[in-house]
Each structure stands twice: as structure tokens, then as C-alpha cells.
Protein backbone atom coordinates (compact mmCIF):
# COMPACT_ATOMS: atom_id res chain seq x y z
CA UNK A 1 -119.63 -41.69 -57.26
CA UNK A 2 -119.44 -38.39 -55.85
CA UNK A 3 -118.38 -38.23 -52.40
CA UNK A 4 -118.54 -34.28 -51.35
CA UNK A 5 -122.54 -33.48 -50.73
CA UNK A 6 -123.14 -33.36 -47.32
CA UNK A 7 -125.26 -37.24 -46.83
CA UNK A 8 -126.20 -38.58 -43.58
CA UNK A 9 -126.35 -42.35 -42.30
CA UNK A 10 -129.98 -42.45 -43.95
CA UNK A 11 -129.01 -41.60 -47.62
CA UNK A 12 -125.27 -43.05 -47.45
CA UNK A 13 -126.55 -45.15 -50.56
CA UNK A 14 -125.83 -41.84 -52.49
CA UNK A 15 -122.44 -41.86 -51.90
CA UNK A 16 -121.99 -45.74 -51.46
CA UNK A 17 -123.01 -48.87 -54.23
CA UNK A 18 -120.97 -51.23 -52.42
CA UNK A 19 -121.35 -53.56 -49.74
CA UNK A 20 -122.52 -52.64 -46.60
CA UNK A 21 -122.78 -54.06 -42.94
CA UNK A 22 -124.39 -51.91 -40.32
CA UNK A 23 -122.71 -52.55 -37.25
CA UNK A 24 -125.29 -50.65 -34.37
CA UNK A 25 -128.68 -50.12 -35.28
CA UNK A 26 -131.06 -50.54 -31.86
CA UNK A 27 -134.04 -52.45 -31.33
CA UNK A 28 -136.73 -51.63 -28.52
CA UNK A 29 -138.85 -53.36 -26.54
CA UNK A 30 -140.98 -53.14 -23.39
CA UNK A 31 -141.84 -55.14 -19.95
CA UNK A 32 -144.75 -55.81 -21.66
CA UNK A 33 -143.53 -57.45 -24.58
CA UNK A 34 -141.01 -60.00 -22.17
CA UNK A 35 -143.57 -61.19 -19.70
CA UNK A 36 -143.89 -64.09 -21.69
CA UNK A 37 -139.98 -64.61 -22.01
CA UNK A 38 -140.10 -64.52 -17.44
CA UNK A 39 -140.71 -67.40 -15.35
CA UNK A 40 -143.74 -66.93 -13.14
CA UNK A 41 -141.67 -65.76 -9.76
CA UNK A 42 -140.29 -62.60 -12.16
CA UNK A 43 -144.10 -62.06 -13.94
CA UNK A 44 -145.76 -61.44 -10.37
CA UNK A 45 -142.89 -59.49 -9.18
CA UNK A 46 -143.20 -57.35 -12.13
CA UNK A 47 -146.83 -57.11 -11.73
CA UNK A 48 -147.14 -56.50 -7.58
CA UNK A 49 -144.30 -53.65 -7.69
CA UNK A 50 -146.37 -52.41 -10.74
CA UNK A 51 -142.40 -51.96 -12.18
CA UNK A 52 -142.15 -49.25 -14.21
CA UNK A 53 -145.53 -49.00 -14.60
CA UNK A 54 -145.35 -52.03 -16.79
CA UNK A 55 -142.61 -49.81 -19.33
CA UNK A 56 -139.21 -50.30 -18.90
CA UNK A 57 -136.49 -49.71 -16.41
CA UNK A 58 -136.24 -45.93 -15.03
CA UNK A 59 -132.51 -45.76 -16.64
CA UNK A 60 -133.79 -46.08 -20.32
CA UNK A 61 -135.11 -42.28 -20.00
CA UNK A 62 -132.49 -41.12 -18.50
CA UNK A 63 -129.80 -42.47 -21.08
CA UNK A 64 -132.14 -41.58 -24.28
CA UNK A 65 -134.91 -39.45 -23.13
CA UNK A 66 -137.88 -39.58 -24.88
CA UNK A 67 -138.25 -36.13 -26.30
CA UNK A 68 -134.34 -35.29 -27.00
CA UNK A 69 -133.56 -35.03 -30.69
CA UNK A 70 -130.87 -37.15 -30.47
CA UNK A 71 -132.95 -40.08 -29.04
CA UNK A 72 -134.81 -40.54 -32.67
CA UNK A 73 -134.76 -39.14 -35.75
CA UNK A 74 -137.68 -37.59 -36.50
CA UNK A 75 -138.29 -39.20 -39.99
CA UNK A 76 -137.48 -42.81 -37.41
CA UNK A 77 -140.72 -41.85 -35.50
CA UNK A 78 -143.71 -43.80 -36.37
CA UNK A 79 -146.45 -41.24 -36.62
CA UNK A 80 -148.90 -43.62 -35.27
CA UNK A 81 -147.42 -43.18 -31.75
CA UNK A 82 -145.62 -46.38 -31.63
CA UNK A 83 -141.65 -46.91 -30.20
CA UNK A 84 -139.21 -45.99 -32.58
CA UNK A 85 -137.70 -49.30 -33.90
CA UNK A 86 -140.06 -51.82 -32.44
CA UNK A 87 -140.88 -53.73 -34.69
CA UNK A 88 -138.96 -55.93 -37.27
CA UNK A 89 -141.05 -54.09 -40.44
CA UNK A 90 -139.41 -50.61 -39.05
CA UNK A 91 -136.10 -52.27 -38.97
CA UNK A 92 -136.51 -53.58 -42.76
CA UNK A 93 -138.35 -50.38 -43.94
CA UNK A 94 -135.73 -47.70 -42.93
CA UNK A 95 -132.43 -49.61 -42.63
CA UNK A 96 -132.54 -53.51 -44.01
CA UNK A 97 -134.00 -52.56 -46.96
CA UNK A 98 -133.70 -49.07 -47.55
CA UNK A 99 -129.77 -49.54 -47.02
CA UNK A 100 -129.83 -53.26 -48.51
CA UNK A 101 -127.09 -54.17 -45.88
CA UNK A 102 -125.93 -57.31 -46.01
CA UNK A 103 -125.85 -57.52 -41.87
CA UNK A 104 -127.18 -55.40 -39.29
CA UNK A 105 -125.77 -55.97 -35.66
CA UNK A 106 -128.81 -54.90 -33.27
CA UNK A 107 -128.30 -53.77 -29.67
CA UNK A 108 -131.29 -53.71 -27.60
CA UNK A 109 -130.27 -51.30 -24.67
CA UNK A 110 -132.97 -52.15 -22.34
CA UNK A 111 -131.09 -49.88 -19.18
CA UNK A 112 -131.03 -53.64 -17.43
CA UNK A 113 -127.86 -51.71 -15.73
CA UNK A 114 -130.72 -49.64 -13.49
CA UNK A 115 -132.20 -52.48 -11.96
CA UNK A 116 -130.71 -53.22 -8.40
CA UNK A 117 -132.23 -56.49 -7.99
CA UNK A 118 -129.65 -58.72 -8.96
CA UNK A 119 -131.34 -62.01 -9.68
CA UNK A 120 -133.95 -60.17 -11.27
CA UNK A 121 -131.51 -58.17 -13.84
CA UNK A 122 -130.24 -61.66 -14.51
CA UNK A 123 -134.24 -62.83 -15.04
CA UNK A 124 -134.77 -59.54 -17.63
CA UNK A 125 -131.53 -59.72 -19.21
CA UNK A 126 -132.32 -63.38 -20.42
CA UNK A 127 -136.03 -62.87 -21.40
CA UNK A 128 -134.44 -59.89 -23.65
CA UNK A 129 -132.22 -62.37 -25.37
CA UNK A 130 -134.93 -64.65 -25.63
CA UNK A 131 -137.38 -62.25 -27.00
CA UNK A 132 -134.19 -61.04 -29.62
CA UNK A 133 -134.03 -65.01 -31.13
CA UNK A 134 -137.70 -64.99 -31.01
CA UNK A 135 -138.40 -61.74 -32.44
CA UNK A 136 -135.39 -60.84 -34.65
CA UNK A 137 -132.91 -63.15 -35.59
CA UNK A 138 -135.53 -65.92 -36.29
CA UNK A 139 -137.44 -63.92 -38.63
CA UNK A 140 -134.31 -61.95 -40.62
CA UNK A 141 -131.47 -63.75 -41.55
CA UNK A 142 -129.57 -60.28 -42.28
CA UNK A 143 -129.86 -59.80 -38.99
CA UNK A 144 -126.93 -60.10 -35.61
CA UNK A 145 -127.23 -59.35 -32.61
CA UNK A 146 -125.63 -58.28 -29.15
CA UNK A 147 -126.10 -60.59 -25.95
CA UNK A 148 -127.61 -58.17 -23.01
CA UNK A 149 -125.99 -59.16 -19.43
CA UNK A 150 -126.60 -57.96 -16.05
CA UNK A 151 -123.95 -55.52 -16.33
CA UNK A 152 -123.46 -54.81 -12.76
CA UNK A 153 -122.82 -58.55 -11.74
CA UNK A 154 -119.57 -59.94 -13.63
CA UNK A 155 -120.22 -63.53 -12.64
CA UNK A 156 -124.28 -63.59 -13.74
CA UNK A 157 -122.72 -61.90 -16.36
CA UNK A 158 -120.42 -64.42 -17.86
CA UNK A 159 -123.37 -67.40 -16.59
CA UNK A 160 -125.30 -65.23 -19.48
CA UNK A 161 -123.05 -65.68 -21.75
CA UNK A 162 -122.36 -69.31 -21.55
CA UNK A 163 -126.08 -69.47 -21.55
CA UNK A 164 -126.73 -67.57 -25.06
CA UNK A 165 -123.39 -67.74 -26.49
CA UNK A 166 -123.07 -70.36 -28.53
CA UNK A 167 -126.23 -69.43 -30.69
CA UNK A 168 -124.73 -68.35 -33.99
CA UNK A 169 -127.30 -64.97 -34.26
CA UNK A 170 -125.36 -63.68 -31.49
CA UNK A 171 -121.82 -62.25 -32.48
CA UNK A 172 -121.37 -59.15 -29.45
CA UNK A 173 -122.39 -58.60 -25.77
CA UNK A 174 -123.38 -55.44 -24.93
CA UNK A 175 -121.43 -53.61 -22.31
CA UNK A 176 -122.86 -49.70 -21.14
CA UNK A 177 -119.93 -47.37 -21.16
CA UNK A 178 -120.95 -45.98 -17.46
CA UNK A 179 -120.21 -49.10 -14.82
CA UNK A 180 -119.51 -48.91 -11.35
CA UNK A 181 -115.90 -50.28 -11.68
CA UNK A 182 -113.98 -49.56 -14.81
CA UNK A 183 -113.85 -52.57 -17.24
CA UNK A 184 -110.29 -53.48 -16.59
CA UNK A 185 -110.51 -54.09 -13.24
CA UNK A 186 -109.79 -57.64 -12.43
CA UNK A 187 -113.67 -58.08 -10.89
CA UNK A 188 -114.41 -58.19 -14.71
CA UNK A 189 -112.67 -60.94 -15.63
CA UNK A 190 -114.68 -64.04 -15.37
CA UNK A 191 -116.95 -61.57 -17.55
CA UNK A 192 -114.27 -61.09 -20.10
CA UNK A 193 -113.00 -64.73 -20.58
CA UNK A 194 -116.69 -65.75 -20.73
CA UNK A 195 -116.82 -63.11 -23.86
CA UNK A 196 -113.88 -64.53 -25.53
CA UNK A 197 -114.43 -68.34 -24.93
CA UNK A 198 -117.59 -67.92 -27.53
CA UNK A 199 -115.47 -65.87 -29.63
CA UNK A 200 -117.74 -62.66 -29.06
CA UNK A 201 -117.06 -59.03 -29.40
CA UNK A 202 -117.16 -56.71 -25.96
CA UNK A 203 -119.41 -54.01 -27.06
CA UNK A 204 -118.64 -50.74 -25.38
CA UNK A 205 -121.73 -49.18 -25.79
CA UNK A 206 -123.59 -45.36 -25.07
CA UNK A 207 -125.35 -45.60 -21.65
CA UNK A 208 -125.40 -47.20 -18.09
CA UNK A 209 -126.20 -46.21 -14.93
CA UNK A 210 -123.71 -46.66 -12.36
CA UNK A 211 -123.81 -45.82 -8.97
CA UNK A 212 -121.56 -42.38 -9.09
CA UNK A 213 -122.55 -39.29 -11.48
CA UNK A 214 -121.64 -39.67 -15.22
CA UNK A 215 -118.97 -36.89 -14.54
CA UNK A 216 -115.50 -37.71 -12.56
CA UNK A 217 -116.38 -34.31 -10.19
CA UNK A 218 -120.48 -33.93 -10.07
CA UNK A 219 -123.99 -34.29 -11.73
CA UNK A 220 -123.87 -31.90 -14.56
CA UNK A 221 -127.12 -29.59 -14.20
CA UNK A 222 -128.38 -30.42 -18.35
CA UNK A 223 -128.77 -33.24 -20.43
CA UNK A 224 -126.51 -31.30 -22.95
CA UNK A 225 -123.46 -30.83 -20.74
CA UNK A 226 -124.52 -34.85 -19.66
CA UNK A 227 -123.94 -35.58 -23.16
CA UNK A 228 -121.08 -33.86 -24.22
CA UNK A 229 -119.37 -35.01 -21.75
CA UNK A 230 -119.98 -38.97 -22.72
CA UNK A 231 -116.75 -39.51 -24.90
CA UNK A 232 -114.79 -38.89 -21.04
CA UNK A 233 -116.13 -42.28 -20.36
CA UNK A 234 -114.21 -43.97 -23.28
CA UNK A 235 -111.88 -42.68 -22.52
CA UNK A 236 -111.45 -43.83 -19.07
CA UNK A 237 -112.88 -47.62 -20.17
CA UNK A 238 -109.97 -47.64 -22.81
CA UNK A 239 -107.48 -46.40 -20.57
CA UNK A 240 -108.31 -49.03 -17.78
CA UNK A 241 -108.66 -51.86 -20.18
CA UNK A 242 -104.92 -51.11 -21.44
CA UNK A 243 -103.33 -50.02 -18.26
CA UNK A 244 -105.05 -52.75 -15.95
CA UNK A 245 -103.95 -55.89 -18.53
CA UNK A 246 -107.21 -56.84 -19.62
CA UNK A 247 -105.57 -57.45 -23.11
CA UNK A 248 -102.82 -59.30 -21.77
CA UNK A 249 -105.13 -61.32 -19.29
CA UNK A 250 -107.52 -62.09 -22.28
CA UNK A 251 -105.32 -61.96 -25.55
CA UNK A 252 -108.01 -62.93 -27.55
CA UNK A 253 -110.45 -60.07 -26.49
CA UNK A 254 -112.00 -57.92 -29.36
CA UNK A 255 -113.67 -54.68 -27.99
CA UNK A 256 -115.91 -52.39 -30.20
CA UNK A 257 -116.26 -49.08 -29.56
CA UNK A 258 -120.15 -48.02 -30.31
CA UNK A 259 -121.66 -45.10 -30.27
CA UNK A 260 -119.33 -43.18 -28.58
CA UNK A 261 -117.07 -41.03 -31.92
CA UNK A 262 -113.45 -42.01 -33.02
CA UNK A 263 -112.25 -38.32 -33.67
CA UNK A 264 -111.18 -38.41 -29.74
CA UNK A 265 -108.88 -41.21 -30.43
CA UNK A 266 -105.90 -39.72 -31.95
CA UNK A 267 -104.69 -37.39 -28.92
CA UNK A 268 -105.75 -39.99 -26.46
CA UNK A 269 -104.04 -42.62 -27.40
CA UNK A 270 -100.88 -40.26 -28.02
CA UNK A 271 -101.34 -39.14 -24.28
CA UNK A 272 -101.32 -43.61 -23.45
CA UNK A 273 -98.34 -43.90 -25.33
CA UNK A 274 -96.32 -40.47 -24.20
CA UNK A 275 -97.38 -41.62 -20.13
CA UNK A 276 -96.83 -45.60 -20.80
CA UNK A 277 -93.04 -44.91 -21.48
CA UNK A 278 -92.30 -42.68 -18.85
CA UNK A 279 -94.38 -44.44 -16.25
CA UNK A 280 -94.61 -48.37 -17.86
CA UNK A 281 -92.43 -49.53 -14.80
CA UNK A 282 -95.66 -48.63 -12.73
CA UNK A 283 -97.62 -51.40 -14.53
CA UNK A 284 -94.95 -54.23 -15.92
CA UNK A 285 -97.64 -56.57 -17.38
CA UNK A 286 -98.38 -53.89 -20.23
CA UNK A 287 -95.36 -55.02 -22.42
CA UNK A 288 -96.37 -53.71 -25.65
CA UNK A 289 -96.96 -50.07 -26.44
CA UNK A 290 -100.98 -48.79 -25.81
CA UNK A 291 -101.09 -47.72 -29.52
CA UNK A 292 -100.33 -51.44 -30.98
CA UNK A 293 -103.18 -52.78 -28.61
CA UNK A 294 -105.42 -50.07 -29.78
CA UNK A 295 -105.07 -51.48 -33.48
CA UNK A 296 -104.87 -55.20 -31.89
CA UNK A 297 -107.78 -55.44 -29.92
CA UNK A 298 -110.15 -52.15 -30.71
CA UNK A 299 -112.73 -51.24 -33.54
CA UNK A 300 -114.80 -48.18 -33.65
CA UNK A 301 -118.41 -47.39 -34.96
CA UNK A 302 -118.45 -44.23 -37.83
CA UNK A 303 -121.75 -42.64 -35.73
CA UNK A 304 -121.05 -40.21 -34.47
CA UNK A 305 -118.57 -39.23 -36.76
CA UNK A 306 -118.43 -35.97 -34.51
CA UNK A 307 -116.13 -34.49 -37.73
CA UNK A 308 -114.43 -30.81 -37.84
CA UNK A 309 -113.43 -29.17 -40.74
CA UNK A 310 -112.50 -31.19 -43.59
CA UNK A 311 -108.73 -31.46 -43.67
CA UNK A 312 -109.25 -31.77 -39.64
CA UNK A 313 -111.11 -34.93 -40.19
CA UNK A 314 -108.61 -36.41 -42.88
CA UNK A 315 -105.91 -35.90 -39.84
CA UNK A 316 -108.16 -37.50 -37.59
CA UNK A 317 -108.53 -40.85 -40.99
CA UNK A 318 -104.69 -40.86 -41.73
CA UNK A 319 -103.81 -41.41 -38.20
CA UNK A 320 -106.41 -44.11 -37.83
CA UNK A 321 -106.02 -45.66 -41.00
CA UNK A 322 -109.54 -46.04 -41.08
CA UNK A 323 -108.41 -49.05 -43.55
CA UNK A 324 -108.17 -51.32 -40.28
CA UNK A 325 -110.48 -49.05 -37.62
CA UNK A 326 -113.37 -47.87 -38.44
CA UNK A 327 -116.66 -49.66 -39.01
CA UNK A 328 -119.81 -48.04 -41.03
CA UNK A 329 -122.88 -47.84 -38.29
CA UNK A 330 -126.55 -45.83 -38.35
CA UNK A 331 -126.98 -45.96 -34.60
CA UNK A 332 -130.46 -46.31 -35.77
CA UNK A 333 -132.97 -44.62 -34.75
CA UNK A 334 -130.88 -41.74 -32.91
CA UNK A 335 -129.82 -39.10 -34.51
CA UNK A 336 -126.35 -37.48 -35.52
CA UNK A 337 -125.48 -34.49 -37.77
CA UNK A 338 -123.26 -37.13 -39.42
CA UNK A 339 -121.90 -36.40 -43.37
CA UNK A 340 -120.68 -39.87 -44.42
CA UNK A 341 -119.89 -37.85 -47.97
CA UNK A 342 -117.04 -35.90 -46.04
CA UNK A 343 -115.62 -39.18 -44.49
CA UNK A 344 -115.78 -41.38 -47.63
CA UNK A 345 -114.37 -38.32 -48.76
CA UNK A 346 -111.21 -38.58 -46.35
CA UNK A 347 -111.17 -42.13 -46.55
CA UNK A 348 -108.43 -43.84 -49.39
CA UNK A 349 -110.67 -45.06 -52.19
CA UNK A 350 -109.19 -48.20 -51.69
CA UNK A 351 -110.05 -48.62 -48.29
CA UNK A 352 -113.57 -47.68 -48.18
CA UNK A 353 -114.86 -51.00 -48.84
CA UNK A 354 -113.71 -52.05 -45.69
CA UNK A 355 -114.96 -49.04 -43.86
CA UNK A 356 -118.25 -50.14 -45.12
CA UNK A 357 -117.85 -53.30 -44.63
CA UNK A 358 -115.09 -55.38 -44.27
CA UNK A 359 -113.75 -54.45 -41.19
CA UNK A 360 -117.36 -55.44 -39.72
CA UNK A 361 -117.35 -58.88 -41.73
CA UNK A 362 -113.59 -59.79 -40.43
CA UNK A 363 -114.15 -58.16 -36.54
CA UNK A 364 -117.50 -60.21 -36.59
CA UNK A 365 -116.52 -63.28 -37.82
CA UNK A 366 -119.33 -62.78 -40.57
């Protein structure tokens, strides 16, 4: 097939007759819609502190507002003045369906992260997950899905987990990139082991709102400069999970990398390795080189692909060996000026099959 028109995630079926397993495409819901998924206690709370006006947690807005671009794709937006992807018939129409995927993995970011009420983060996270079997996985079997935690609390966390974990729709748990403490520190661990004792994927995932601004020096004064400056965060979160042991502490710990680009990979992890043998002595426990966990323990999403010129992005492949690395993903409904004809393009013909999907079907356990 021919692989050099420009396509993006929404037409890769021009460019692509072979399998395919989405591996981020986002559902959304509302307070509304989990009041019956609350005990009583959580239903009057919700209702006396008229919480978010009955919406959704203030976070959600801030992470994807409403009228950016890159919150929906315009052709995603129901013209009848309903949520993008809200409903399973949206889902089927513009990805299950339109992309005949064999499995979509869908991540409900619900900004539970914003909510300072511990016990009741804990109470929204798990009518979420209960709304997701109710609503989703019970009605598709094409569909996966990613478990949504309190992600400020490690140990309501990982009770989460043990909770929801063992239901066999659920293959990932959805961690925000932004976090008060960076994911490798030890706090995290009963969070981590909880992940990999139900053989689930840590899902590093666009969003959060921690405590400190999403910059290491200041609140940036745009959502532009806010959002360019995103991939930083991966960054870090990679860094900390290598450096602190997480790996080591949790060998069997599989983290995806969602909706956060891959192109930023190559000179980071050359910068891990470079510092690791000059400075290793500084952290003993890491007794393997960064780059070998990388490929280990680490998967990455295609959206955004975030590519450069064309040879520029084939650099960016070959180093990967997007054979092993990459995984195909919408990020439906946002948008990205993605060309999935220029990275097929880069990609070994041999190896695209995986890219598409059997890196997903192997990471996942599908």
C-alpha cells in the first residue's frame, strides 16, 4: 500500500489493511452519570457542596480545556452539543468500527488527581471503574480498559487495584504524568507492586494536577507554553523510575508511555546512559545500564508522533527499533497533526505489524 500521503490517526486504514489494536482512545463521563455508581454518604456530599456544579472535577479543564483544538477534533465533536466520546455509539462510530481494531484500551481521565478529599477521590475513582464495566467493557467485547486510582494516595491506590484488578476488561491503571512526588520514589511502592501482582500495565498518562506548577521554575503564563512543555514531565517520571530502582524493586513492572511523544526518547535516554556511568556509584542498586531497562520495562504510544523532517524521524525509528517500542494509538478524541504515512513510512516493512499491533497484543497480555 502506499505509505507517503500525509494520513492522520483517523484515515490510518489508507495506509494500513492489517491488524490493528488502539492502545489510548479516552472515554468521558460526568458526576452526573456516577451518582448511581456512589454510596449515599458520597451522593449528598456531592449534592450539598453542589461539586462542580454537578460536572466534573475543576482539573479536567485545566488539563484539556474545553475550547483548545487539541482537546477534540473537530470532526470528534458531536454537533448536537454532547461530550466528545461519551457514549459507547461515538466510540464504535469513529474508532471501533471505522478503524475495525481488534482492541481499543480506553482511559477515562476523570482529573480524580484534583480532588483533595482523600476518601472521597477513593469513593469517585471506584464509581468510575464501576461505571467503565457497566458502561463499556460489558457492552463491547473489543474493548480494554485502564483502572483509575486516587493518584495522590499510593496506599488507596494499590486498595483500588486489588479491588478491580482481577477483572479481565481491565489490562492498565492509569497514572497522570504530573504527581506530587515523582513515581520512583519509594512512597509509590505499595502502588507499584499492587500494579504488578495483577499483572497490569502502569500507564503514564497526559495530565494531573499536583500540588507545584507543571514547570520545574514557575506557572507558565499560556496554555501553549503549558503544553509544550509536557514531554519535561516524562522525562523526569522516566528518569526517577530508573534512577530510584523502581525496576529493580518491581522487576516485573511494565510502564506505558501515553500520550506524551517518543521522538524525545533518543537523546534522553543517551543523556541516562552517558550520566549512569560516570555517576552509577551514586545509586548502586541500578546494575544494568538505563537504556536496557528502557527496552525491558517501557512501551510508548505513536500519538503524538511529534515527527520532524523525514530522514529526522527515521533516526528517531532506527534508534528505537520501533520493532519492540512503539505502539499504534488515536488518543481519541484529541487532536494531533500526526502523519502515520511518514512513520509507516520509516518503519521496516517487516516490523509494522507489530507497530500496529503486536507490540500492544504482547505488552497487554491480549
Amino acid at each position: 500500500m502506499n505509505v507517503t500521503a500525509p494520513v492522520g490517526a483517523k484515515d490510518v486504514r489508507q495506509v494500513w489493511d492489517g491488524p490493528v489494536i488502539d492502545v489510548d482512545v479516552h472515554v468521558n463521563t460526568t458526576m452526573e452519570a456516577l451518582l448511581p455508581h456512589l454510596d449515599v454518604q458520597w451522593a449528598e456530599f456531592i449534592r450539598e457542596r453542589g461539586f462542580g456544579k454537578m460536572g466534573e472535577p475543576l482539573g479536567i479543564k485545566r488539563v484539556y480545556p474545553p475550547g483548545a483544538k487539541s482537546t477534540a477534533m473537530a470532526e470528534w465533536v458531536p454537533s448536537d452539543g454532547r461530550q466528545p466520546a461519551s457514549d459507547l455509539q461515538m466510540l464504535r462510530e469513529h474508532i471501533l468500527d471505522h478503524l475495525q481494531v481488534d482492541v481499543a484500551i480506553a482511559n477515562c481521565y476523570f482529573a480524580v488527581d484534583s480532588i483533595r478529599y482523600p476518601d472521597f477521590a477513593a469513593a469517585v475513582a471506584a464509581a468510575i471503574n464501576d461505571w467503565m464495566i457497566e458502561e463499556w467493557l460489558e457492552r463491547d467485547t473489543r474493548l480494554r480498559a485502564s483502572i483509575v486510582v486516587p493518584a495522590r494516595s499510593p496506599q488507596l491506590a494499590a486498595r483500588e487495584i486489588d479491588r478491580v484488578g482481577g477483572h479481565p476488561g481491565f489490562v492498565q491503571v492509569l497514572m497522570p504524568v504530573r504527581s506530587d512526588r515523582l513515581y520512583g520514589n519509594r512512597c509509590w511502592h505499595p502502588t507499584l507492586e499492587a500494579i504488578a501482582r495483577h499483572d497490569l500495565v502502569f500507564g503514564l498518562h497526559f495530565g494531573g494536577t499536583s500540588d507545584g506548577p507543571p514547570t520545574p521554575t514557575g506557572w507558565p503564563g499560556y496554555y501553549m507554553a503549558e503544553y509544550v512543555g509536557e514531554p519535561t514531565l516524562y522525562w523526569a517520571q522516566l528518569t526517577s523510575m530508573i534512577a530510584e530502582g523502581a525496576f529493580q524493586q518491581v522487576p516485573d513492572l511494565r510502564v506505558s508511555v501515553l500520550e506524551g511523544g517518543f521522538t524525545w526518547l533518543p537523546p534522553v535516554a543517551w543523556r541516562l546512559l552517558k550520566e549512569w556511568r560516570g555517576l552509577r556509584r551514586d545509586i548502586p542498586w541500578v546494575n544494568r545500564a538505563p537504556t536496557e531497562l528502557i527496552r525491558e520495562h517501557t512501551r510508548f504510544s505513536t500519538a503524538p508522533i511529534d515527527a520532524g523532517e523525514p530522514d529526522e524521524l527515521e533516526a528517531v525509528v532506527r534508534w528505537l527499533g520501533s520493532e519492540d517500542l512503539l505502539m499504534f494509538a488515536t488518543d481519541y478524541p484529541h487532536w494531533h497533526d500526526d502523519d502515520f504515512a511518514a512513520l509507516l513510512a520509516a518503519t521496516a516493512p517487516e516490523a509494522r505489524s507489530k507497530l500496529m499491533a503486536g507490540n500492544a497484543r504482547e505488552w497487554y497480555r491480549l
